[in-house]
N, C-alpha and C. Protein backbone atom coordinates (compact mmCIF):
# COMPACT_ATOMS: atom_id res chain seq x y z
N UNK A 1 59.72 48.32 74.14
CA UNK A 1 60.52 48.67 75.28
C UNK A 1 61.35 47.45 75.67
N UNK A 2 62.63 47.57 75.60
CA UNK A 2 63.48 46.36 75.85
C UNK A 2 63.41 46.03 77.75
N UNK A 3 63.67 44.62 78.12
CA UNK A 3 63.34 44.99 79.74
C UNK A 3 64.44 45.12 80.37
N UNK A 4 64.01 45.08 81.78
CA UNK A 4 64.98 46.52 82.23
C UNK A 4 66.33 45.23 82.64
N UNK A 5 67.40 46.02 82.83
CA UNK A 5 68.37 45.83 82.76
C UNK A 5 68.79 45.90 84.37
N UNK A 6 69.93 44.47 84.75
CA UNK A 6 70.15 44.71 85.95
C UNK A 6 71.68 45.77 86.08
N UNK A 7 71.07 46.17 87.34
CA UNK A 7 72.20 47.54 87.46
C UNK A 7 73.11 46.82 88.69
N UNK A 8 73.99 47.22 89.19
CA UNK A 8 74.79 47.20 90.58
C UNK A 8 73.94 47.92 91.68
N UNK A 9 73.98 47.56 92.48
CA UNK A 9 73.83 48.45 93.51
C UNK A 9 74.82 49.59 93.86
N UNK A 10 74.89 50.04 94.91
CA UNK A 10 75.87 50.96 94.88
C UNK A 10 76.93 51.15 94.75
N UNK A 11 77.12 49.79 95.46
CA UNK A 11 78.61 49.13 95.19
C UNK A 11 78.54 47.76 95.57
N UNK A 12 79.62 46.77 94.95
CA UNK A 12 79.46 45.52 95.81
C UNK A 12 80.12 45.48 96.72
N UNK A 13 79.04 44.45 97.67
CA UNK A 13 79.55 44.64 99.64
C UNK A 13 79.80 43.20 99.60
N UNK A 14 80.77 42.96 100.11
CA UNK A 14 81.19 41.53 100.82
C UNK A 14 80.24 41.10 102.23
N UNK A 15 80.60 39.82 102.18
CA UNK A 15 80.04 39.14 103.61
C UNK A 15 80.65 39.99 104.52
N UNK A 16 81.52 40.10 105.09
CA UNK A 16 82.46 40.36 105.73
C UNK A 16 81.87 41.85 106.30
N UNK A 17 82.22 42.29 105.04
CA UNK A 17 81.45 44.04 105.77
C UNK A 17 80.42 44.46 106.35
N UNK A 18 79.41 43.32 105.64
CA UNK A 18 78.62 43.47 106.15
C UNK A 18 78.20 42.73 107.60
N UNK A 19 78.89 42.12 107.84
CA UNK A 19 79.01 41.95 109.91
C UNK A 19 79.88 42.62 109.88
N UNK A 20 80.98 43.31 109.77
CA UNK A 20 81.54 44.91 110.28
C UNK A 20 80.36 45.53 110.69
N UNK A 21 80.04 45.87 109.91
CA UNK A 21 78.77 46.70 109.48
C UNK A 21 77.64 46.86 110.75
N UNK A 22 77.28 45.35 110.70
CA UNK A 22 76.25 44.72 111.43
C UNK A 22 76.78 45.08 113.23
N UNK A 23 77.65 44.87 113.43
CA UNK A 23 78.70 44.95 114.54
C UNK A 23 78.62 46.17 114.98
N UNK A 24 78.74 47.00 114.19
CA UNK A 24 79.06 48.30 114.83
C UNK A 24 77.79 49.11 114.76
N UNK A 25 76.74 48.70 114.49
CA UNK A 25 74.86 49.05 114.05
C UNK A 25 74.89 48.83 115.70
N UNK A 26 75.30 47.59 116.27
CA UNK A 26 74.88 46.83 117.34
C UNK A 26 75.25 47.99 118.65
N UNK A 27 76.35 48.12 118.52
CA UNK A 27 77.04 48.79 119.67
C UNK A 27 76.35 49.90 119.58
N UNK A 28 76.08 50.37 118.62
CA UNK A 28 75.42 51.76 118.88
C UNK A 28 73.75 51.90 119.56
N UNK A 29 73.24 50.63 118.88
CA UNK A 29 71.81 50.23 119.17
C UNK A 29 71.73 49.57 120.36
N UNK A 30 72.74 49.14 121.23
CA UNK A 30 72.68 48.76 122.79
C UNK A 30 73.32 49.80 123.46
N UNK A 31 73.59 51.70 123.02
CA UNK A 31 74.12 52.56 123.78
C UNK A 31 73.13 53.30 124.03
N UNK A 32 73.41 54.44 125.17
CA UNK A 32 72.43 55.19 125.77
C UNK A 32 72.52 56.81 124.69
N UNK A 33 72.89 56.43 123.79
CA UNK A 33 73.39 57.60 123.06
C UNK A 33 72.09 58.02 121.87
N UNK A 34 72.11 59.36 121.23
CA UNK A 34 70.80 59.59 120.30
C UNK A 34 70.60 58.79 119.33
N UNK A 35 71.75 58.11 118.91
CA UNK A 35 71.91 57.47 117.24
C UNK A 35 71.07 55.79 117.82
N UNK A 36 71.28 55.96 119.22
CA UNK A 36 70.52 54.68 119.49
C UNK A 36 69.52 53.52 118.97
N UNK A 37 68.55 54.64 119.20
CA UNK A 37 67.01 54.15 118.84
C UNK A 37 66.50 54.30 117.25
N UNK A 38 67.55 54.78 116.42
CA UNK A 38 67.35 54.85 114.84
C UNK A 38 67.97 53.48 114.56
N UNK A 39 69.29 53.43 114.76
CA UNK A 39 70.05 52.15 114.72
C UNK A 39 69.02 50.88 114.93
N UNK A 40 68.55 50.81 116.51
CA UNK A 40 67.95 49.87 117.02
C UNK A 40 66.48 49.78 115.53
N UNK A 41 66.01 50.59 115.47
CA UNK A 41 64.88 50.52 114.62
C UNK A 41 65.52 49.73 113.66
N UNK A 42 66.27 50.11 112.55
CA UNK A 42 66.89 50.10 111.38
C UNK A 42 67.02 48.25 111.87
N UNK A 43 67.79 48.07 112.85
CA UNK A 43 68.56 46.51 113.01
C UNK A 43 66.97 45.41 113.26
N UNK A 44 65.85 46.55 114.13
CA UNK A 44 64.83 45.51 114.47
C UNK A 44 63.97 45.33 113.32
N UNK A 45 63.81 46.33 112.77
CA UNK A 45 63.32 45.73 111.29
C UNK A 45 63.40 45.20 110.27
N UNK A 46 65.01 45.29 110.13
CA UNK A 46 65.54 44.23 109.36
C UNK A 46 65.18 42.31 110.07
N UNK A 47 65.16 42.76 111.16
CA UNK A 47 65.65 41.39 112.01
C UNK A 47 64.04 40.41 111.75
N UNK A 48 62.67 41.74 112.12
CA UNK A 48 61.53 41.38 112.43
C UNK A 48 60.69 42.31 112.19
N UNK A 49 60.30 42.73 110.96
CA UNK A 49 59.38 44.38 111.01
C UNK A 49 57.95 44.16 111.69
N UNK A 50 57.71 42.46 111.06
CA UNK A 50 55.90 42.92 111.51
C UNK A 50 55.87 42.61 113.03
N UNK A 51 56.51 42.53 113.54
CA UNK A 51 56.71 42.49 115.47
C UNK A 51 56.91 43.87 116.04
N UNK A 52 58.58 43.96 115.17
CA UNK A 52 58.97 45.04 116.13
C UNK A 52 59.11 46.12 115.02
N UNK A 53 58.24 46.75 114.14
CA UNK A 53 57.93 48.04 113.34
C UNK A 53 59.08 48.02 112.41
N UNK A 54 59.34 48.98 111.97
CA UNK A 54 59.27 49.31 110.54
C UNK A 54 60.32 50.54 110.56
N UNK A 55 61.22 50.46 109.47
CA UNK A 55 62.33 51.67 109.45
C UNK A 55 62.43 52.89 108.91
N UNK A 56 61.74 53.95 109.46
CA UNK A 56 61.47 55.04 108.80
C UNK A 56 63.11 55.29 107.75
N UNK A 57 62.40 55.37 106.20
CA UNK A 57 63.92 55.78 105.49
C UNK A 57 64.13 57.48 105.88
N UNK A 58 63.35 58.12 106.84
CA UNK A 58 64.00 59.26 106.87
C UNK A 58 65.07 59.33 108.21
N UNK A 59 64.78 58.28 108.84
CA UNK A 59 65.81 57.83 110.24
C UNK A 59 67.41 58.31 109.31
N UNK A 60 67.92 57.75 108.23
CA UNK A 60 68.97 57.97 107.95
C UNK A 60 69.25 59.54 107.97
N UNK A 61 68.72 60.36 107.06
CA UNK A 61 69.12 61.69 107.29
C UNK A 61 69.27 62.49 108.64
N UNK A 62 68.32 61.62 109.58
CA UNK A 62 68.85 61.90 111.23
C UNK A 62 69.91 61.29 112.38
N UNK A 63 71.09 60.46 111.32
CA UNK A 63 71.75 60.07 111.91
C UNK A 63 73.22 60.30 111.46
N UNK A 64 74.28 60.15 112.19
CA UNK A 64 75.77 60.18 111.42
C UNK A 64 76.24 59.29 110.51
N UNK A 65 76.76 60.57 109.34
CA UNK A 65 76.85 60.06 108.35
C UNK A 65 77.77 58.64 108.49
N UNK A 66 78.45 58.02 109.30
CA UNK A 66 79.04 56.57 109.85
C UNK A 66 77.90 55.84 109.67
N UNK A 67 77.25 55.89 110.48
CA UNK A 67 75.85 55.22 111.05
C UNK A 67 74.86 54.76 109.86
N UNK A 68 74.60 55.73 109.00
CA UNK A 68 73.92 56.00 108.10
C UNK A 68 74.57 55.10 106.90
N UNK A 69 75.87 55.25 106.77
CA UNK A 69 76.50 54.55 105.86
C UNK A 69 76.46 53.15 106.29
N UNK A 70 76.90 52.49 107.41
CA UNK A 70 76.59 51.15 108.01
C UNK A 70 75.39 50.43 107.31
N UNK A 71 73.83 51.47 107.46
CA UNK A 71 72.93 50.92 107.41
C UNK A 71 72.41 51.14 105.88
N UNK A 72 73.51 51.30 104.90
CA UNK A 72 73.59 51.37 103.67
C UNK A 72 74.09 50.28 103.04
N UNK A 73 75.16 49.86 103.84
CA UNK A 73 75.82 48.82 103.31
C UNK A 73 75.42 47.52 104.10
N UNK A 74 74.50 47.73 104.41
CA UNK A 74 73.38 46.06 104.68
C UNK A 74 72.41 45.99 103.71
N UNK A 75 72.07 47.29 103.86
CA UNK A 75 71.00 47.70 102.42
C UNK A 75 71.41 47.11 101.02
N UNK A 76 72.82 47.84 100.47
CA UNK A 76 73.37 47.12 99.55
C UNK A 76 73.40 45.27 99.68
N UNK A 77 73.89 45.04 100.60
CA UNK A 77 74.47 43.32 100.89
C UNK A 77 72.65 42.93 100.49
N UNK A 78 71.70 43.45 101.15
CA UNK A 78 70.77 42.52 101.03
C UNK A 78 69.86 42.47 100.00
N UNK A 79 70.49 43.68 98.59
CA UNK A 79 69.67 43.87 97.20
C UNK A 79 70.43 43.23 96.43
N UNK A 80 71.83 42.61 96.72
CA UNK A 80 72.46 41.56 96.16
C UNK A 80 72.13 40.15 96.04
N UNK A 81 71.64 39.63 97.99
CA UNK A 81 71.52 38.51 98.18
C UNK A 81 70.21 37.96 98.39
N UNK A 82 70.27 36.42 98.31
CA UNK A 82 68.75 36.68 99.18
C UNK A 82 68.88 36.34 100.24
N UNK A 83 67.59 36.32 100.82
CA UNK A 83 67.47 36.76 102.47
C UNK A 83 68.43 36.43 103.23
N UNK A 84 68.73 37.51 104.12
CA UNK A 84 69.73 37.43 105.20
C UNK A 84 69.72 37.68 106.31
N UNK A 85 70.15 37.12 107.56
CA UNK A 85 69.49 38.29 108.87
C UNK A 85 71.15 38.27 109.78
N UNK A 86 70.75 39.11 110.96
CA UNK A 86 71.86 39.07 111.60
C UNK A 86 72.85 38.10 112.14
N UNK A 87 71.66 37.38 112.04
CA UNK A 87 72.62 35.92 113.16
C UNK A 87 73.22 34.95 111.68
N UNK A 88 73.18 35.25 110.13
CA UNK A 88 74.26 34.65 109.28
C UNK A 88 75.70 34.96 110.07
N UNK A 89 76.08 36.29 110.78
CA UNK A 89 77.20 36.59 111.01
C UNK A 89 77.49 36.63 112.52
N UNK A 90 76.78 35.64 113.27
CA UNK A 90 76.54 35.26 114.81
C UNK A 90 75.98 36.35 115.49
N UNK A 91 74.98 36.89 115.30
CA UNK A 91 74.79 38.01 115.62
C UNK A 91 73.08 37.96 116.64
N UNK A 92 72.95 36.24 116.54
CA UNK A 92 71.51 36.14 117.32
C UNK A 92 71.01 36.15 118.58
N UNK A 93 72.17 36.56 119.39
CA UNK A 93 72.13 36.47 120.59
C UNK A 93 72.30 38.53 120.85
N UNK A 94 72.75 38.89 120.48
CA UNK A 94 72.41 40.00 120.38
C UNK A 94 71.40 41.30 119.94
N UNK A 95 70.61 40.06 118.58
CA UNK A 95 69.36 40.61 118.26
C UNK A 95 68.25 40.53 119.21
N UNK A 96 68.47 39.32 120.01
CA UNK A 96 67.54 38.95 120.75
C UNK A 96 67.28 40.01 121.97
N UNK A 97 68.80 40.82 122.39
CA UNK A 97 69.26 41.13 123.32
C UNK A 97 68.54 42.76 123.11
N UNK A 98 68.79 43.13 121.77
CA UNK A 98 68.02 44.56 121.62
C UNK A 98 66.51 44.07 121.02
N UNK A 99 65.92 43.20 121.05
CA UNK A 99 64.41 43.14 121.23
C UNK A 99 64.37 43.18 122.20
N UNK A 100 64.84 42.19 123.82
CA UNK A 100 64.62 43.17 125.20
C UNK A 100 64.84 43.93 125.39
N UNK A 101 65.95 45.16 124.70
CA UNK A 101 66.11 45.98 125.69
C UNK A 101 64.74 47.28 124.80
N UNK A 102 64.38 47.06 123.42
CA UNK A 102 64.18 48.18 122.38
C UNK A 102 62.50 47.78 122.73
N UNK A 103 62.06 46.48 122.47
CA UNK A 103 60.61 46.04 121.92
C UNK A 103 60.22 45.72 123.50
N UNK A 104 60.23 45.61 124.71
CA UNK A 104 59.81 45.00 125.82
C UNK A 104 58.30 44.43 125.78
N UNK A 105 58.40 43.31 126.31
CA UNK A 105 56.97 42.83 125.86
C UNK A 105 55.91 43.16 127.05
C-alpha cells in the first residue's frame, strides 16, 4: 500500500479571509440573533475547547449557509496551517469579550 497522499483541502484560504471570516463569525456571535450561540460555540472552541466546550459538527447544518461557510473557511485555513487562533488577526479582545458574554464564570 503506497502512503497516503497529501490532498488540498477544499480550497486554499488566505490569511486575509480568514479574519474576514473570523470578523463576521464575531458579529454574529456578539448578536441577540439564533445563529448566535452556534457561531459563539464554533469561535469558543476554536479559541478554548477544554474551558469553554466543544463544537458540535452538526451546529453547521443548523445554521446559514453564510455562517456555515465562514466556519468552513477557518476550518480550511487551519488544516493548512499550524496552530492559529483569533487574536493572529487582532481579534483578542473580542474573544475575550464573547467568553464574558457566552462562558460567564
Amino acid at each position: 500500500m503506497s502512503p497516503p497522499q497529501r490532498r488540498p483541502a477544499i480550497r486554499a484560504v488566505a490569511f486575509e479571509e480568514v479574519g474576514e471570516a473570523v470578523a463576521r463569525l464575531i458579529v454574529v456571535a456578539g448578536s441577540d440573533t439564533g445563529q448566535a450561540a452556534r457561531a459563539a460555540d464554533f469561535l469558543l472552541a476554536w479559541w478554548n475547547g477544554p474551558d469553554n466546550g466543544h463544537f458540535p459538527i452538526l451546529h453547521l447544518c443548523n445554521c446559514d449557509a453564510i455562517i456555515a461557510e465562514d466556519m468552513l473557511i477557518v476550518m480550511a485555513y487551519l488544516a493548512q496551517e499550524p496552530t492559529v487562533y483569533a487574536d493572529a488577526w487582532g481579534y483578542r479582545d473580542a474573544m475575550v469579550a464573547l467568553v464574558e458574554q457566552w462562558r460567564p464564570a
